[in-house]
Each structure stands twice: as structure tokens, then as C-alpha cells.
Protein backbone atom coordinates (compact mmCIF):
# COMPACT_ATOMS: atom_id res chain seq x y z
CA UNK A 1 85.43 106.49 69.21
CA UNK A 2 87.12 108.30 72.17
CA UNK A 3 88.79 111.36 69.69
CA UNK A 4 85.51 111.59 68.13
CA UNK A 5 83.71 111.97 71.59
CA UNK A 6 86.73 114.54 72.79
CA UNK A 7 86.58 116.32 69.56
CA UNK A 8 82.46 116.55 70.09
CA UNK A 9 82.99 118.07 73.30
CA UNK A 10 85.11 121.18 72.98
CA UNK A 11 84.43 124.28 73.94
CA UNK A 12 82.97 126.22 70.76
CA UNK A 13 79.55 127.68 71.58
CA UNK A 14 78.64 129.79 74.46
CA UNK A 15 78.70 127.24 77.40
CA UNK A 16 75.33 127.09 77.94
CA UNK A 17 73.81 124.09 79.44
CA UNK A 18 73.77 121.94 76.52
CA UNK A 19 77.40 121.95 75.78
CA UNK A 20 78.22 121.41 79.16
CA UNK A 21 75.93 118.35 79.63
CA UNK A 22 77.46 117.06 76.40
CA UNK A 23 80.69 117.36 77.94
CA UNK A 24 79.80 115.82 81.46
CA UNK A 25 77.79 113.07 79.33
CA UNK A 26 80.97 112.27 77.65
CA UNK A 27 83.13 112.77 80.28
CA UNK A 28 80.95 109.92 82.28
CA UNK A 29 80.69 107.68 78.99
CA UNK A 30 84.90 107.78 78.87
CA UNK A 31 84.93 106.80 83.33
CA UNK A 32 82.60 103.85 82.63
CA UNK A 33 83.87 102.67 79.32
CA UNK A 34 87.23 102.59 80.94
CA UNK A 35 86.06 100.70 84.23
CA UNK A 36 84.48 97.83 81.70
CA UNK A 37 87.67 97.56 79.81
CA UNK A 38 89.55 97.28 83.36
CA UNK A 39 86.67 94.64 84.21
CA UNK A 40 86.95 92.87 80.86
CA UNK A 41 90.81 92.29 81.60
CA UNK A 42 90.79 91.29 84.94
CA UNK A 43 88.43 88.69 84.13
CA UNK A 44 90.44 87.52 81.07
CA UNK A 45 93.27 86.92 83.08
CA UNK A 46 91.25 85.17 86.08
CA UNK A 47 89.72 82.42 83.98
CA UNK A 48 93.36 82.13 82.44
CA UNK A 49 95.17 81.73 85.71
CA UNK A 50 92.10 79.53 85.86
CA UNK A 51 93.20 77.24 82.80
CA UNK A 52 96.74 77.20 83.55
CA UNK A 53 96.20 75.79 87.32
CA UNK A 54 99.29 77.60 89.17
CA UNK A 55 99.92 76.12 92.34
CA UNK A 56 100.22 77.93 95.26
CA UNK A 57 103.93 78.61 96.05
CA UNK A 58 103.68 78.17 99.85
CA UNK A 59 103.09 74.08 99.99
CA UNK A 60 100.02 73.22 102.37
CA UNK A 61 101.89 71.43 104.74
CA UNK A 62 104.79 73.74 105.67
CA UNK A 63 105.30 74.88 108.84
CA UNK A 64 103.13 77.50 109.91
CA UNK A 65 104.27 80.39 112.67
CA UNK A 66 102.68 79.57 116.19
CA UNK A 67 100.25 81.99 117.31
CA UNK A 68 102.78 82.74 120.59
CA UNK A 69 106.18 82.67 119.29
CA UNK A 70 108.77 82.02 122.24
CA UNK A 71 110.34 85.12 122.49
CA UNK A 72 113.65 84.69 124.31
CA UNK A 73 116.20 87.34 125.22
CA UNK A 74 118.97 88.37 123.31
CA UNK A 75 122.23 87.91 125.39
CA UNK A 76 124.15 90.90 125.06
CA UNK A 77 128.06 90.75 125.35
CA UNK A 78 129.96 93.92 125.79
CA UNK A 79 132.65 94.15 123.13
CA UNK A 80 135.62 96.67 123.21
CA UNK A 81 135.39 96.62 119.27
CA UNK A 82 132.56 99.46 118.77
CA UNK A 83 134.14 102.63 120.66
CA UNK A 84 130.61 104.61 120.81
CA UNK A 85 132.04 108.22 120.59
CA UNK A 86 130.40 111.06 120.55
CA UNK A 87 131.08 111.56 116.47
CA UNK A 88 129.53 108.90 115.83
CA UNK A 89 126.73 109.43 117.71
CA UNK A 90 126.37 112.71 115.77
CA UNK A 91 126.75 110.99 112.36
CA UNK A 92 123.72 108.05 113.30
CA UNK A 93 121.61 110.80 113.98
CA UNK A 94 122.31 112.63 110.73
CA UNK A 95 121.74 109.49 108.98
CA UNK A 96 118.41 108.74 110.78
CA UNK A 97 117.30 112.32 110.11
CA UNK A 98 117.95 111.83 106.75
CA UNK A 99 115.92 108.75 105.99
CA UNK A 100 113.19 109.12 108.71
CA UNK A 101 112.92 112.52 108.20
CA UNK A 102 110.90 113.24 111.97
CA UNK A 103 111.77 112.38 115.94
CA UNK A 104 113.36 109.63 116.40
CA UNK A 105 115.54 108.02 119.86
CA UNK A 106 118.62 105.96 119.58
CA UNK A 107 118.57 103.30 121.97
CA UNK A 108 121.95 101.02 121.07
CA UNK A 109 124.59 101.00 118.34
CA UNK A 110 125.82 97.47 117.21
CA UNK A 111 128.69 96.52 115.72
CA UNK A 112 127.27 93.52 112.77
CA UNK A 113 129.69 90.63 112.26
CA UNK A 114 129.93 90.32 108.95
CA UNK A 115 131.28 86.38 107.62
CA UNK A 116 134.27 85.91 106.52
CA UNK A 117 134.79 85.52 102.37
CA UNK A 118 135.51 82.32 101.05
């Protein structure tokens, strides 16, 4: 139906108002027949997830985050492990320019403690 709709609308006379209402017509035929077809599936697949009867993978009575979470301060230790040199100052900021890609600030560099392999 759609090739013969297409094939209906191409350009072959002199563009005068006909052929271009044609082609707008069909144009706005193809948009809605699409959008019902989109409908149609959503609508299969909601009275299926209907039939099957999923249940919700978050269980009802799990622990839900307070409105207010106590927010306590991080105790920060001073380790001699992380020498912050200027290098590799120079080489977070590359990085961060690479993925960020604007202005950015560096306010710490960490040292992670990774766990040991068993």
C-alpha cells in the first residue's frame, strides 16, 4: 500500500497544486498510519504484560530512602601515598578536558584503595 502511495506521488507533471496536495495528502496518510501501527503495538504489549502479571521487582516493603538522609562528614586522613605533583595535576586536567569537554575546577585528588585479590 505504502510503494503504491510513494509511487502515486512522484514528481511527473508540472507541480501545480494538485500534485502537490496529492503528495502532502499522502505524506499525512503515511505520519498517521504509522502513529496507529505504533498505537496498535503498544497496546498489544500492555494487555500482554497485562496477562502475564510481572511483579514489580522492587518488593513493597523494602526499605525506602528517608526524606533527610543523615549526611555525616567524611573524615579525611592525610596519606604520604598520593605525592600530588604538578604532572599529575597537568595529566587530571587533560583527562577532564577530554571527557567534559568545558570549565571545570579540581578540588582533591584521591588515591582509591583497591581490595586485595583472593
Amino acid at each position: 500500500m505504502f510503494v503504491q502511495l510513494a509511487q502515486s506521488t512522484s514528481v511527473t507533471g508540472d507541480g501545480s497544486f494538485g500534485d502537490l496536495l496529492v503528495y502532502q495528502l499522502t505524506g499525512f496518510i503515511i505520519v498517521l498510519s504509522v502513529l496507529c501501527s505504533l498505537w496498535l503495538a503498544v497496546t498489544i504489549m500492555g494487555k500482554l504484560f497485562k496477562v502475564i502479571d510481572l511483579k514489580d521487582p522492587i518488593p513493597e516493603n523494602a526499605a525506602k530512602p528517608s526524606a533527610a538522609p543523615a549526611v555525616t562528614a567524611p573524615s579525611v586522613q592525610p596519606t604520604s601515598a598520593v605525592q600530588i605533583t604538578p604532572e599529575l595535576m597537568a595529566v587530571v586536567g587533560a583527562a577532564l578536558h577530554t571527557v567534559i569537554q568545558g570549565p571545570f575546577k579540581i578540588v582533591s585528588v584521591e588515591e582509591t584503595k583497591t581490595p586485595p585479590k583472593s
